[in-house]
Structure formats: structure tokens, C-alpha cells
N, C-alpha and C. Protein backbone atom coordinates (compact mmCIF):
# COMPACT_ATOMS: atom_id res chain seq x y z
N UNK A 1 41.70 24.99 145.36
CA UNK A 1 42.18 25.14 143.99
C UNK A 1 43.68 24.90 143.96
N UNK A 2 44.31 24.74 142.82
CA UNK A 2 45.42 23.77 142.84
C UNK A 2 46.37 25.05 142.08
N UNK A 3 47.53 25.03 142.30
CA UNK A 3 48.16 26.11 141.65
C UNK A 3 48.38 26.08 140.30
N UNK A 4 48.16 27.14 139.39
CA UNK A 4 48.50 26.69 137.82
C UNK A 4 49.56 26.88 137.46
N UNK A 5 50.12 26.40 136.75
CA UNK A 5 51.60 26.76 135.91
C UNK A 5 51.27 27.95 134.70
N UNK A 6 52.08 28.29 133.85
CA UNK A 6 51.99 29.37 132.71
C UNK A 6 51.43 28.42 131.78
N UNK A 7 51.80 27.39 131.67
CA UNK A 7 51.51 26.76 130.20
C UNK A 7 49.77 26.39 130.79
N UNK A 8 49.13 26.18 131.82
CA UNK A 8 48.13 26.29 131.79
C UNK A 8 46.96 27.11 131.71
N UNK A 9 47.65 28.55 132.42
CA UNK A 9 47.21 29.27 131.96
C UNK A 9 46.98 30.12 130.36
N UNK A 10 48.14 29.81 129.83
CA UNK A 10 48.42 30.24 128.46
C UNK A 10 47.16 29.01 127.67
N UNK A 11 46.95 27.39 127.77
CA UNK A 11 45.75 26.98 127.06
C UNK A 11 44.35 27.66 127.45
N UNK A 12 44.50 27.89 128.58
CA UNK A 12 42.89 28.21 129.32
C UNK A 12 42.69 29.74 128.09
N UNK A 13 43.51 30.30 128.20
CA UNK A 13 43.42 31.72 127.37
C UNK A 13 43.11 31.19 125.82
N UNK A 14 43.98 30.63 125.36
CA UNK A 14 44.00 29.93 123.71
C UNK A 14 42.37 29.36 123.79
N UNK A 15 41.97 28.51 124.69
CA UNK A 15 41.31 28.00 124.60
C UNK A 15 39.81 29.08 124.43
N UNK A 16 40.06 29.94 125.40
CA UNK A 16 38.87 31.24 125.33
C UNK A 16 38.67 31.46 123.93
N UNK A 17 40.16 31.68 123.43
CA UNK A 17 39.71 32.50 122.18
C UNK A 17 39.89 31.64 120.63
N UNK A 18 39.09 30.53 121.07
CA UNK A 18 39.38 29.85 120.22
C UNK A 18 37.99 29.98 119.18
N UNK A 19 36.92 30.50 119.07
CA UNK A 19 36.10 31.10 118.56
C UNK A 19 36.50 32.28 118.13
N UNK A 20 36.97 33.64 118.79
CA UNK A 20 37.36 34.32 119.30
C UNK A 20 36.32 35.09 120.66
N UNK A 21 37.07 36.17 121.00
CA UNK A 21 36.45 36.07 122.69
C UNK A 21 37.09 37.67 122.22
N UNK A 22 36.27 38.28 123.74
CA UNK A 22 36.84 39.57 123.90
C UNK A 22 37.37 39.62 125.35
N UNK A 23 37.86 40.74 125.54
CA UNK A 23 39.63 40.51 126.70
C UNK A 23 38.31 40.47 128.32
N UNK A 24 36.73 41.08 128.28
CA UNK A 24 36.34 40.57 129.13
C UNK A 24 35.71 38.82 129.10
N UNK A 25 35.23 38.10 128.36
CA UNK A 25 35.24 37.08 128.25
C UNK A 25 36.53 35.79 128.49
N UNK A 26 37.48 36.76 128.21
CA UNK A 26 38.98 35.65 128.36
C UNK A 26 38.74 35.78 130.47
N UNK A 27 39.10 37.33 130.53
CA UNK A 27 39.13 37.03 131.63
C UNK A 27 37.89 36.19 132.88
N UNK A 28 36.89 36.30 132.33
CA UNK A 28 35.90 35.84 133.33
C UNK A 28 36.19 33.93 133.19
N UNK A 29 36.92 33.31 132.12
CA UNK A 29 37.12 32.19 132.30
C UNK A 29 38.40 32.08 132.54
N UNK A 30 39.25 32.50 132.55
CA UNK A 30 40.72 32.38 132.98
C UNK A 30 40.66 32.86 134.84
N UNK A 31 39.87 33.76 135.00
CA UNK A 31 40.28 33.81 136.76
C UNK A 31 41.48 34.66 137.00
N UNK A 32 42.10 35.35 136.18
CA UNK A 32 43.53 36.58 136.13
C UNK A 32 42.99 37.95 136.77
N UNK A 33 43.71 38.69 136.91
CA UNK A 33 43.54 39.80 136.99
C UNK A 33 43.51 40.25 136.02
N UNK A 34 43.41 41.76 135.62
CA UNK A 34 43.56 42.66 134.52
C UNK A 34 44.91 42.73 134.17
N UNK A 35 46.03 43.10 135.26
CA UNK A 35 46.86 43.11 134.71
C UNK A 35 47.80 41.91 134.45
N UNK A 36 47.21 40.94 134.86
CA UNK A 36 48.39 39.63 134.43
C UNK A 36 47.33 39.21 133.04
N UNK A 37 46.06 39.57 132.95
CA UNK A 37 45.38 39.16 131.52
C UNK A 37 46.62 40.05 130.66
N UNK A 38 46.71 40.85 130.76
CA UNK A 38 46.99 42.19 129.83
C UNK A 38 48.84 41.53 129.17
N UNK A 39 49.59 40.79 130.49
CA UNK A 39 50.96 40.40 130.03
C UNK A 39 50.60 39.28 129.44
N UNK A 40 49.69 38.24 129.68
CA UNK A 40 49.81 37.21 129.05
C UNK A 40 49.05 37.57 127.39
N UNK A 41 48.43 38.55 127.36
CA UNK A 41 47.79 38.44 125.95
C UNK A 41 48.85 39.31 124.78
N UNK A 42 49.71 39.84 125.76
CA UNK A 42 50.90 40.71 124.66
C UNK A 42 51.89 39.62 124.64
N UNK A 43 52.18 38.59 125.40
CA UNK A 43 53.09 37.48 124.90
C UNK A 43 52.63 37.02 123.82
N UNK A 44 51.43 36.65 124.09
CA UNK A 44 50.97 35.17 123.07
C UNK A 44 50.72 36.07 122.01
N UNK A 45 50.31 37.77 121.60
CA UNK A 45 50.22 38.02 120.38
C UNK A 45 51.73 38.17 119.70
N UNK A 46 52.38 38.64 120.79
CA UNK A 46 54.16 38.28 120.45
C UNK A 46 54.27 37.22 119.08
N UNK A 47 54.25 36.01 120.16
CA UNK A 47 54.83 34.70 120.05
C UNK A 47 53.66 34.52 118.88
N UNK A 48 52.71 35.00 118.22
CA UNK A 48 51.52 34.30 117.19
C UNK A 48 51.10 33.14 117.42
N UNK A 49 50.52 33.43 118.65
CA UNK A 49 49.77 32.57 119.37
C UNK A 49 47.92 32.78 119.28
N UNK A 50 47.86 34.30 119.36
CA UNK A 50 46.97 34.48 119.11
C UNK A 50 46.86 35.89 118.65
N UNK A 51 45.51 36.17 117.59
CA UNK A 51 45.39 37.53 116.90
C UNK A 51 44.55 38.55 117.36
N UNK A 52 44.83 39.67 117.68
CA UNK A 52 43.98 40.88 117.66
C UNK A 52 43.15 41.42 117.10
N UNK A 53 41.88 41.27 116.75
CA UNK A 53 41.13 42.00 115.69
C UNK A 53 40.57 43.16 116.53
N UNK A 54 41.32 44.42 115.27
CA UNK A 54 41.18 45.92 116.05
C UNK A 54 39.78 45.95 116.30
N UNK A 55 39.00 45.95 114.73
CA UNK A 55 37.75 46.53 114.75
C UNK A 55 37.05 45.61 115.54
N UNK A 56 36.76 44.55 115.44
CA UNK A 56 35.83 43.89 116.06
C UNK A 56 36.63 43.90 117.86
N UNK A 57 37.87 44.44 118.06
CA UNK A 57 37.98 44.53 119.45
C UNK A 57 37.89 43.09 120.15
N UNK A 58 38.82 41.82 119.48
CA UNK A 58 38.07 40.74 120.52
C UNK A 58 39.75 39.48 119.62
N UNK A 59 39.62 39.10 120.79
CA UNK A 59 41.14 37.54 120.50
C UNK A 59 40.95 36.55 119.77
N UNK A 60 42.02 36.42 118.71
CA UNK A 60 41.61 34.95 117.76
C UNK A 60 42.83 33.68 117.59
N UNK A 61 42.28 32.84 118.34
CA UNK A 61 43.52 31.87 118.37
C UNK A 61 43.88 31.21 116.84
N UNK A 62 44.93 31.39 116.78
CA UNK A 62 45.81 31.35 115.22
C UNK A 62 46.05 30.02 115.48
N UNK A 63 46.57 29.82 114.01
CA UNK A 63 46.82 28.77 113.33
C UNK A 63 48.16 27.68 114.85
N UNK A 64 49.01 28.52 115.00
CA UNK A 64 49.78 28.54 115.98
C UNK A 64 49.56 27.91 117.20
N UNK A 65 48.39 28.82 117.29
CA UNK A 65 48.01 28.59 118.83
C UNK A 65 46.75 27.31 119.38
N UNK A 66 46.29 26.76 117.62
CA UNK A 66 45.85 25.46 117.88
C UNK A 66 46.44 24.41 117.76
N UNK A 67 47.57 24.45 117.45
CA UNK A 67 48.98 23.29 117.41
C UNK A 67 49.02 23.31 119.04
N UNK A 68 49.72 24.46 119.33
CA UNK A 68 49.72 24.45 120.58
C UNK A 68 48.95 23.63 121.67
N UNK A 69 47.67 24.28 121.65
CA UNK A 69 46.66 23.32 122.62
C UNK A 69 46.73 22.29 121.84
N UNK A 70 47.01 21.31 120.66
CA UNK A 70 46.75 19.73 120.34
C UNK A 70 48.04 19.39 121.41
N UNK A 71 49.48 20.00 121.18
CA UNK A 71 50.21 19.13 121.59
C UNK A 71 50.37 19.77 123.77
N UNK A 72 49.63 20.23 123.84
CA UNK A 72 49.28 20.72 125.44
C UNK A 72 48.47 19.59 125.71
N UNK A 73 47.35 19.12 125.10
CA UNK A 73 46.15 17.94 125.08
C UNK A 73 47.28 16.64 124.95
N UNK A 74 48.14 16.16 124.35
CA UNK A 74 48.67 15.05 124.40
C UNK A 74 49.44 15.25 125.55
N UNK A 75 49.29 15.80 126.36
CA UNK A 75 50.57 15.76 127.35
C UNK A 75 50.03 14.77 128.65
């Protein structure tokens, strides 16, 4: 396996929750630990990358965060 950078890991995540996903689903396709899931998902809700839904408990990639992966895909 090849080493990832952040910005790849940050689409692989966007990309999870691009339906939306819950924080065990992100992780079983991202390959993180718990606690590097846990920093990268408080950045990207930071940055409005992606949204929290309390009740339903599960990640929703925003408006934001599908710009993002288009211009990650042209690269």
C-alpha cells in the first residue's frame, strides 16, 4: 500500500459521506484509526466540509465538500 497524503484522505472521508454515512461506516472505508477518524471529522466539520446530523447520528458531505472532491477529481 502506498502512503496517503491528507488531501486523500480528507476525499476518501467526503467521499463516505457523500450519501451520508455514520462515523463507523466512514471508518471501515477510510482504514484510520478512531482517533485520527475523530481529528479529521472535527476539521472538515470546522472547515464546512461536511455536516453532523445529531439525531440521525451519521456525516453529510455539504455543498462545500462536493466542490471539493470535483476539483480533487480534476487533479
Amino acid at each position: 500500500m502506498f502512503p496517503r497524503t491528507r488531501i486523500d484522505v480528507v476525499s476518501r472521508i467526503l467521499e463516505a459521506a457523500n450519501s451520508g454515512a455514520t462515523r463507523i461506516k466512514i471508518l471501515d472505508m477510510t482504514f484510520l484509526s478512531h482517533v485520527q477518524l475523530k481529528e479529521y471529522l472535527a476539521m472538515l466539520v470546522d472547515n464546512g466540509l461536511l455536516d453532523y446530523e445529531l439525531e440521525e447520528q451519521f456525516y453529510r458531505t455539504t455543498e462545500s465538500g462536493h466542490r471539493f472532491l470535483q476539483m480533487y477529481a480534476t487533479d
